[in-house]
Structures are given as C-alpha cells and as structure tokens.
N, C-alpha and C. Protein backbone atom coordinates (compact mmCIF):
# COMPACT_ATOMS: atom_id res chain seq x y z
N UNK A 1 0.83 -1.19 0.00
CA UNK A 1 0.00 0.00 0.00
C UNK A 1 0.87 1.25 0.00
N UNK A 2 1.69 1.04 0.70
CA UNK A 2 2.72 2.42 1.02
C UNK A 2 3.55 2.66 -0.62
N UNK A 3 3.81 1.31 -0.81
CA UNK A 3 4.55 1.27 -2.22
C UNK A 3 3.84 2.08 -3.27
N UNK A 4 2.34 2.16 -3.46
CA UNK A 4 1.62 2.77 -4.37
C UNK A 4 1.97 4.03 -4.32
N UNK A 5 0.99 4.51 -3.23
CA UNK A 5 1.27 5.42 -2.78
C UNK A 5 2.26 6.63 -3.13
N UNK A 6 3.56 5.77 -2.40
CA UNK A 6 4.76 7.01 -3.03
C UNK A 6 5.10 6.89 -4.71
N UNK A 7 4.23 5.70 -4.96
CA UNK A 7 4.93 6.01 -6.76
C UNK A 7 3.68 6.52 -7.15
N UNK A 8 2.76 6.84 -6.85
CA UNK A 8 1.60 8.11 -7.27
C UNK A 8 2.27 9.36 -7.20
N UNK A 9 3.09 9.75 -5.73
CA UNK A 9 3.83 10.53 -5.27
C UNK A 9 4.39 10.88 -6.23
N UNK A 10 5.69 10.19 -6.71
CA UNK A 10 6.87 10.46 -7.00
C UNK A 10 6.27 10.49 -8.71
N UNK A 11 5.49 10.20 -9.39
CA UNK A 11 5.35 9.79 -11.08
C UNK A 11 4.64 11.12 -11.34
N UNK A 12 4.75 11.79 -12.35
CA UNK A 12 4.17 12.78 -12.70
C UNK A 12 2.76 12.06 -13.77
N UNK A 13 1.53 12.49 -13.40
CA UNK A 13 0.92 12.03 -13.86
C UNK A 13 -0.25 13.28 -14.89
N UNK A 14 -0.84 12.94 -16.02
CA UNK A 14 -1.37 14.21 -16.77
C UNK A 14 -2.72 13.62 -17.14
N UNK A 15 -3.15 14.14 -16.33
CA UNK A 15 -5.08 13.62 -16.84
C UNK A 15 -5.56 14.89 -18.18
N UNK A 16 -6.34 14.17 -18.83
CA UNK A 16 -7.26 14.83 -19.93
C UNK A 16 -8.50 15.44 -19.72
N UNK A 17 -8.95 16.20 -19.31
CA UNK A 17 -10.35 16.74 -18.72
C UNK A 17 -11.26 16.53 -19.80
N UNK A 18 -12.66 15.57 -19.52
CA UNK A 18 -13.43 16.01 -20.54
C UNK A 18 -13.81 17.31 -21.51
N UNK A 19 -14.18 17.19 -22.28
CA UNK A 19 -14.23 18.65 -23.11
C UNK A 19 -15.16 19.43 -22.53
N UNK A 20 -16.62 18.42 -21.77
CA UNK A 20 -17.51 19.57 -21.13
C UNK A 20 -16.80 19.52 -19.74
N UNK A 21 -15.87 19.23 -19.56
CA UNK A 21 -15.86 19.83 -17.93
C UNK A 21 -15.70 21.10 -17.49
N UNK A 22 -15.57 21.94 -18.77
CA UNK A 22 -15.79 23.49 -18.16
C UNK A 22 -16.64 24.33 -17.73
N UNK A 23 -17.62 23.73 -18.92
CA UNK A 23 -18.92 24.02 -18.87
C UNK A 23 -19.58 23.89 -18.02
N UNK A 24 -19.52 22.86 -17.59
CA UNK A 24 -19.97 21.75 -16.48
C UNK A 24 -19.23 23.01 -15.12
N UNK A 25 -18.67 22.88 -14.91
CA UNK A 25 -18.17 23.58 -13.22
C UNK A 25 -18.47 24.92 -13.42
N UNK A 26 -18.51 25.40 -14.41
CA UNK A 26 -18.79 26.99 -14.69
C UNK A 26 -20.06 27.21 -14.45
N UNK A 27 -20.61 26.40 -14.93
CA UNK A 27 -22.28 26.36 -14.94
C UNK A 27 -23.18 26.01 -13.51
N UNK A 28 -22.44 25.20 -12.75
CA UNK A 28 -22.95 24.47 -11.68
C UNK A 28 -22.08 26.01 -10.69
N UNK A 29 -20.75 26.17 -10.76
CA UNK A 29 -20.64 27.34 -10.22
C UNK A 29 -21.40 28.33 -10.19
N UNK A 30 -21.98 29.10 -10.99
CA UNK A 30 -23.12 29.94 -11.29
C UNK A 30 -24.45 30.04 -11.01
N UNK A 31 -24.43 28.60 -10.76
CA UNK A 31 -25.81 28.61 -10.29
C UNK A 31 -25.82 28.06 -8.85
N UNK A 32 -24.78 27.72 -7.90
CA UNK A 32 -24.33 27.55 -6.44
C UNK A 32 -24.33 29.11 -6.08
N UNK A 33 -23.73 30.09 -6.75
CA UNK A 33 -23.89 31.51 -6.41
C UNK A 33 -25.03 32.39 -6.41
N UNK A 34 -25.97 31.84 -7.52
CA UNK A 34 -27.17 32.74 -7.65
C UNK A 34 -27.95 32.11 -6.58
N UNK A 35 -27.91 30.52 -6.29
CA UNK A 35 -28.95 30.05 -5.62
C UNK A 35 -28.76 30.41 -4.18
N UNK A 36 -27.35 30.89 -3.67
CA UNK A 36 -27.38 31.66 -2.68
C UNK A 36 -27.33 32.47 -2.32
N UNK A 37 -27.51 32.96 -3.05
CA UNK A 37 -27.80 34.62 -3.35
C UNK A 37 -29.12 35.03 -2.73
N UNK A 38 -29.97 33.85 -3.92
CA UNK A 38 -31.71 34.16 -3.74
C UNK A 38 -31.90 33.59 -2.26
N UNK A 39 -31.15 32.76 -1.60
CA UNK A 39 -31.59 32.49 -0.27
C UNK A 39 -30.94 33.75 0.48
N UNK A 40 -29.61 34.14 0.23
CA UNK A 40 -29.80 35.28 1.48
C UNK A 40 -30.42 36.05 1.34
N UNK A 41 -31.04 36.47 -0.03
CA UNK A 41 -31.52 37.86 -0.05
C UNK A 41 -33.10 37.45 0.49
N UNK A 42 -33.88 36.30 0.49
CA UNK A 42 -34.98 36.15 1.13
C UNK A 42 -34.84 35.83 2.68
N UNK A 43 -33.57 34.87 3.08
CA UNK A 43 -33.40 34.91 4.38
C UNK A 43 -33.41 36.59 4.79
N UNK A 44 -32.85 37.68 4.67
CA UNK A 44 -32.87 38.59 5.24
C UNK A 44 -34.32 39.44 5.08
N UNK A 45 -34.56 39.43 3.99
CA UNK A 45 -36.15 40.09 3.72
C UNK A 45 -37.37 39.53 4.30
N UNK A 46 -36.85 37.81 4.92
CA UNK A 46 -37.88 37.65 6.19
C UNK A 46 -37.72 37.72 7.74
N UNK A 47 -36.50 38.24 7.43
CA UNK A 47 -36.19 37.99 9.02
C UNK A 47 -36.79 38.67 10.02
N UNK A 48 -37.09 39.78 9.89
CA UNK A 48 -38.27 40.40 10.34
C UNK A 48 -39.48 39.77 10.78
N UNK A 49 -40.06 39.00 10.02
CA UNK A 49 -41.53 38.77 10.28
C UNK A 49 -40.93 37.14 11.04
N UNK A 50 -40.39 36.84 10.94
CA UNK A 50 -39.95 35.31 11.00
C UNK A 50 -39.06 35.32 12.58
N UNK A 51 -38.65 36.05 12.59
CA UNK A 51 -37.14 36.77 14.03
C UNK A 51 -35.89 36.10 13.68
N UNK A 52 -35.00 36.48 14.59
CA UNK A 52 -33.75 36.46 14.74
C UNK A 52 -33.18 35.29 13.91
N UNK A 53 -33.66 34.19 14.21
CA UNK A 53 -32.76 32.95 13.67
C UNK A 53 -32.41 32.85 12.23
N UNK A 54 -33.45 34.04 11.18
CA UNK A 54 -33.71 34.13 10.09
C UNK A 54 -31.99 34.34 9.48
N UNK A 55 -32.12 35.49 10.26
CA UNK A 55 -30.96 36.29 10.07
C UNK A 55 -29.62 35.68 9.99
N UNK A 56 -29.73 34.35 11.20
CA UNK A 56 -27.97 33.80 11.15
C UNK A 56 -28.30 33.03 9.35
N UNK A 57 -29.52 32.17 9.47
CA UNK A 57 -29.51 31.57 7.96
C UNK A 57 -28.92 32.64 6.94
N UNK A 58 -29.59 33.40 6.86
CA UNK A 58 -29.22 34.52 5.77
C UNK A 58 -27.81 34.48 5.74
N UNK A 59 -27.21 34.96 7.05
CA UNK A 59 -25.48 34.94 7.08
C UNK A 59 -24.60 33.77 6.27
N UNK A 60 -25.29 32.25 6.96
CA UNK A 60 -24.84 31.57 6.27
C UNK A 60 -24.73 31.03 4.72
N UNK A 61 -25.86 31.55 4.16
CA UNK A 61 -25.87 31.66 2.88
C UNK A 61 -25.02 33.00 2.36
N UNK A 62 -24.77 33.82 2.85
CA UNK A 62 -23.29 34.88 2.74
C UNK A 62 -22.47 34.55 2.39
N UNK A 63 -21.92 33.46 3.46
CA UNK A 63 -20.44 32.77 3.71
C UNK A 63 -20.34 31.60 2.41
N UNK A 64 -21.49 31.48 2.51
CA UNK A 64 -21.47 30.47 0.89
C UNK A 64 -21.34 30.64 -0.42
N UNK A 65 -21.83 31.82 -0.23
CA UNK A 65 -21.56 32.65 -1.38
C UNK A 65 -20.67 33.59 -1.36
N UNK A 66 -19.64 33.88 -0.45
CA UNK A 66 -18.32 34.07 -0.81
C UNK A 66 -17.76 32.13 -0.51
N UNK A 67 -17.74 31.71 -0.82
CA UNK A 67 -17.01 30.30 -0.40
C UNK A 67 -17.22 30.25 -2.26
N UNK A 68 -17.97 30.13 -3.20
CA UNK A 68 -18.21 30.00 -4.00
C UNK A 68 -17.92 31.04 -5.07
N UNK A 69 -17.61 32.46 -4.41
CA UNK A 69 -16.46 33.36 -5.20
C UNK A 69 -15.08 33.30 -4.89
N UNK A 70 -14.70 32.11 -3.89
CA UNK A 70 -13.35 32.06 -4.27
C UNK A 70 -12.84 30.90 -5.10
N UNK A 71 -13.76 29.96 -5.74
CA UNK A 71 -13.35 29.36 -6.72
C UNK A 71 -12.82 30.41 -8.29
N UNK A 72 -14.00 31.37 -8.13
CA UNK A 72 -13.27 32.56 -8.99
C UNK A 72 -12.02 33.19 -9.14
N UNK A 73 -12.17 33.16 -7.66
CA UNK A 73 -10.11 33.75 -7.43
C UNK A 73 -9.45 32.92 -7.61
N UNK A 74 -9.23 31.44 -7.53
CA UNK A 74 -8.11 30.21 -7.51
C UNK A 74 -8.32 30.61 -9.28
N UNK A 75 -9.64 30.42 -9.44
CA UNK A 75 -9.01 30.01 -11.57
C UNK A 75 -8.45 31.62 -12.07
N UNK A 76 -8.87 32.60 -11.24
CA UNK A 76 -7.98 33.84 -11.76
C UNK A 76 -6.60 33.40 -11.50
N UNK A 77 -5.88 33.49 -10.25
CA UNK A 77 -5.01 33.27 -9.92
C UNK A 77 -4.17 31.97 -10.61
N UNK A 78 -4.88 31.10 -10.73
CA UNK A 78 -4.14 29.87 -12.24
C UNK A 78 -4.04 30.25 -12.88
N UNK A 79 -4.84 31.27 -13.59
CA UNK A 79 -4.51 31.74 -14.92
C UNK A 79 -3.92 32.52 -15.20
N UNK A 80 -3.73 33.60 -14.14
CA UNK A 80 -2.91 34.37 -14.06
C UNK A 80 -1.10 33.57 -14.01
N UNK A 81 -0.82 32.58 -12.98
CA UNK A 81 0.48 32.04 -12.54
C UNK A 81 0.81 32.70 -11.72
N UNK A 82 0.00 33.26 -10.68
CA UNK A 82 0.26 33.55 -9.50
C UNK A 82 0.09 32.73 -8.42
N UNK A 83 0.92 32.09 -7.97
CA UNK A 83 1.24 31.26 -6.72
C UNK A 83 0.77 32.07 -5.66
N UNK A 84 1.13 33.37 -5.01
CA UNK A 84 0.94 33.69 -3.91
C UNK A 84 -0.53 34.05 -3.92
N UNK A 85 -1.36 34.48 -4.64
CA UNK A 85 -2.60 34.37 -5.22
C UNK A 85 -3.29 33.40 -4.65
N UNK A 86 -2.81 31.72 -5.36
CA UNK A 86 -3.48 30.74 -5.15
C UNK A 86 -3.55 30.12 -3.46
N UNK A 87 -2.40 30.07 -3.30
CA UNK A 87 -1.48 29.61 -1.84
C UNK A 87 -2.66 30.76 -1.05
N UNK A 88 -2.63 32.05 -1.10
CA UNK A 88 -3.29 32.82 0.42
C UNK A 88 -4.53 32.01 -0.09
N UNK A 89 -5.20 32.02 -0.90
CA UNK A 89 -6.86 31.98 -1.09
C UNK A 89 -6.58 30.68 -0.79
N UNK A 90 -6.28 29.58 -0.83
CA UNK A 90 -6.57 28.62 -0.65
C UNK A 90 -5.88 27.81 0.45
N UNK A 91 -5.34 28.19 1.17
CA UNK A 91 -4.87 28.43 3.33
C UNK A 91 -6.37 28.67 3.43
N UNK A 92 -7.34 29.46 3.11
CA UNK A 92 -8.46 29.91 3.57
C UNK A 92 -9.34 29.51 3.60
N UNK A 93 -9.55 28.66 2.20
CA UNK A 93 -10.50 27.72 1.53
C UNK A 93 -11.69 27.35 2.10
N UNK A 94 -11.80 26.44 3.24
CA UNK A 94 -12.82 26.24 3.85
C UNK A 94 -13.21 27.21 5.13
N UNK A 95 -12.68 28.53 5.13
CA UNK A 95 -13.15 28.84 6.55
C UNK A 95 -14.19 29.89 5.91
N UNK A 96 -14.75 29.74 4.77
CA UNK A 96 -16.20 30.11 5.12
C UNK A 96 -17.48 29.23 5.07
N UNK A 97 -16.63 28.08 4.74
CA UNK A 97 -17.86 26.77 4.91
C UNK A 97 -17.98 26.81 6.76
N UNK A 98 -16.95 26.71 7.63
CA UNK A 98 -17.06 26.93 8.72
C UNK A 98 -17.87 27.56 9.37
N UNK A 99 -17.58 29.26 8.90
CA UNK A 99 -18.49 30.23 9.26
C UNK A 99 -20.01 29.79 9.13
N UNK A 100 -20.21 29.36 7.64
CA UNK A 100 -21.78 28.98 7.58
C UNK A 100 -22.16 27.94 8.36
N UNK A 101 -21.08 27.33 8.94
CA UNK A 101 -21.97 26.28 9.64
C UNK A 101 -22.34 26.61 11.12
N UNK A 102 -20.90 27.52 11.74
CA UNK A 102 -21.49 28.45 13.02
C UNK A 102 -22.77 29.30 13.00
N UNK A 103 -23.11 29.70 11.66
CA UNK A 103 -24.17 30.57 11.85
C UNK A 103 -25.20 29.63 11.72
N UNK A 104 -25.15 28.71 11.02
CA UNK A 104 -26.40 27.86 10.73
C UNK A 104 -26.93 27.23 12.14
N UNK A 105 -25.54 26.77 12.86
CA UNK A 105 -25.92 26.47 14.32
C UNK A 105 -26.67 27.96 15.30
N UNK A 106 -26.18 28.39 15.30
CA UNK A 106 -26.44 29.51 16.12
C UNK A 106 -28.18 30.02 15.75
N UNK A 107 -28.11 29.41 14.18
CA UNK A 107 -29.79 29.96 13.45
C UNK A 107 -31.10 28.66 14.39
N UNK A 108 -30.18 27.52 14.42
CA UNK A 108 -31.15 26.19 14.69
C UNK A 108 -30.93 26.79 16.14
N UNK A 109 -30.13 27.14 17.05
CA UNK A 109 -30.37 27.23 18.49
C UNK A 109 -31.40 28.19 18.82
N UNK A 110 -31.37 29.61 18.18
CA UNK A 110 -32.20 30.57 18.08
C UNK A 110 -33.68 30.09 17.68
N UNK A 111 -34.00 28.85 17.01
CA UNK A 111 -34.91 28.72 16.37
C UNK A 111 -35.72 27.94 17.45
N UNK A 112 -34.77 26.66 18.12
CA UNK A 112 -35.72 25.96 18.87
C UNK A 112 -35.82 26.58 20.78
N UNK A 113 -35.04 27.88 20.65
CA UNK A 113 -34.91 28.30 22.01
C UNK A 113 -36.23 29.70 21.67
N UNK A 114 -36.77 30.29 20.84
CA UNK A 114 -37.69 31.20 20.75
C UNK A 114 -38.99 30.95 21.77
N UNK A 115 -39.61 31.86 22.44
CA UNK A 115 -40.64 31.45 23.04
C UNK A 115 -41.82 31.65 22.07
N UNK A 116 -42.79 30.88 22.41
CA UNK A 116 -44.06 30.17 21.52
C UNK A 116 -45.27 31.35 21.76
C-alpha cells in the first residue's frame, strides 16, 4: 500500500479533462452563487416577520456565497500564474464553509430556544 502510494507521489501524472468539464463547473458554479444569493436575499427580507434565527440563515448563505467566489479567485489566480494568489486563497479555503456552519448552528439554536 505504502509502495503505491509514493509512486503516485513520485510519477508525474497528466489527466485529460473532458471537453464539457468546463462548462460543467462553470455552470454548476453559477448557479451555487445565484442560488445563494436568492436564499440570502430572502433569508434577510424575512427575518423580520420570522425573528432572529432568520438572520444567522441569511449569514450563512453569505459565507457560501463568498465560499463560491473564491473558486473565482483560484481560476484567476491559475490563470494568471500567481502562486501567492493561489497559496493565500486557498490556506483559507474552507473557513467560510465553517463560518456557515457556526451561523447555521447559532440559526437552529435561536430557532428551537424562541418562546411560543
């Protein structure tokens, strides 16, 4: 097992991307951004009538939708050949999936702690 392993490691290997795979991630990208878009912008436009917990949802659909504009920055930054580009944005990568999930918690605690 270990043997594989390091000769995966050590072999330079060159995959062929399907021809739609651009399309394909560009497209599914685009529409991961709009679709959270349309949730924060309704999470916040109900939060009002709905209360507080509305609001962390909304946040977390924020954080998702910057989580989903920094796939934008990594393919700028590839395309560009900027390393320090890619390297900061992507040290970062998941800490706004994080964030959304603190707020999402904080939305479900708010939600089942409300008085009736």
């Amino acid at each position: 097992m270990l043997a594989i392993v390091l000769n995966l490691i050590q072999g330079e290997t060159r995959y062929t991307p399907p021809t739609y795979f651009g399309i394909v991630a560009i497209a599914l990208l685009l529409a991961g951004i709009v679709g959270w878009l349309v949730a924060a912008v309704l999470g916040f436009s109900r939060a009002r009538a709905f209360g507080p917990s509305v609001r962390w949802f909304a946040l977390a659909s924020v954080c998702l939708i910057i989580y989903h504009l920094q796939f934008l920055v990594l393919a700028f930054g590839l395309i560009q050949n900027d390393s320090d580009l890619v390297l900061g944005v992507g040290a970062f990568f998941n800490l706004f999936v994080v964030l959304a999930s603190v707020c999402a918690i904080i939305g479900f605690i708010n939600l089942t702690s409300a008085p009736r």
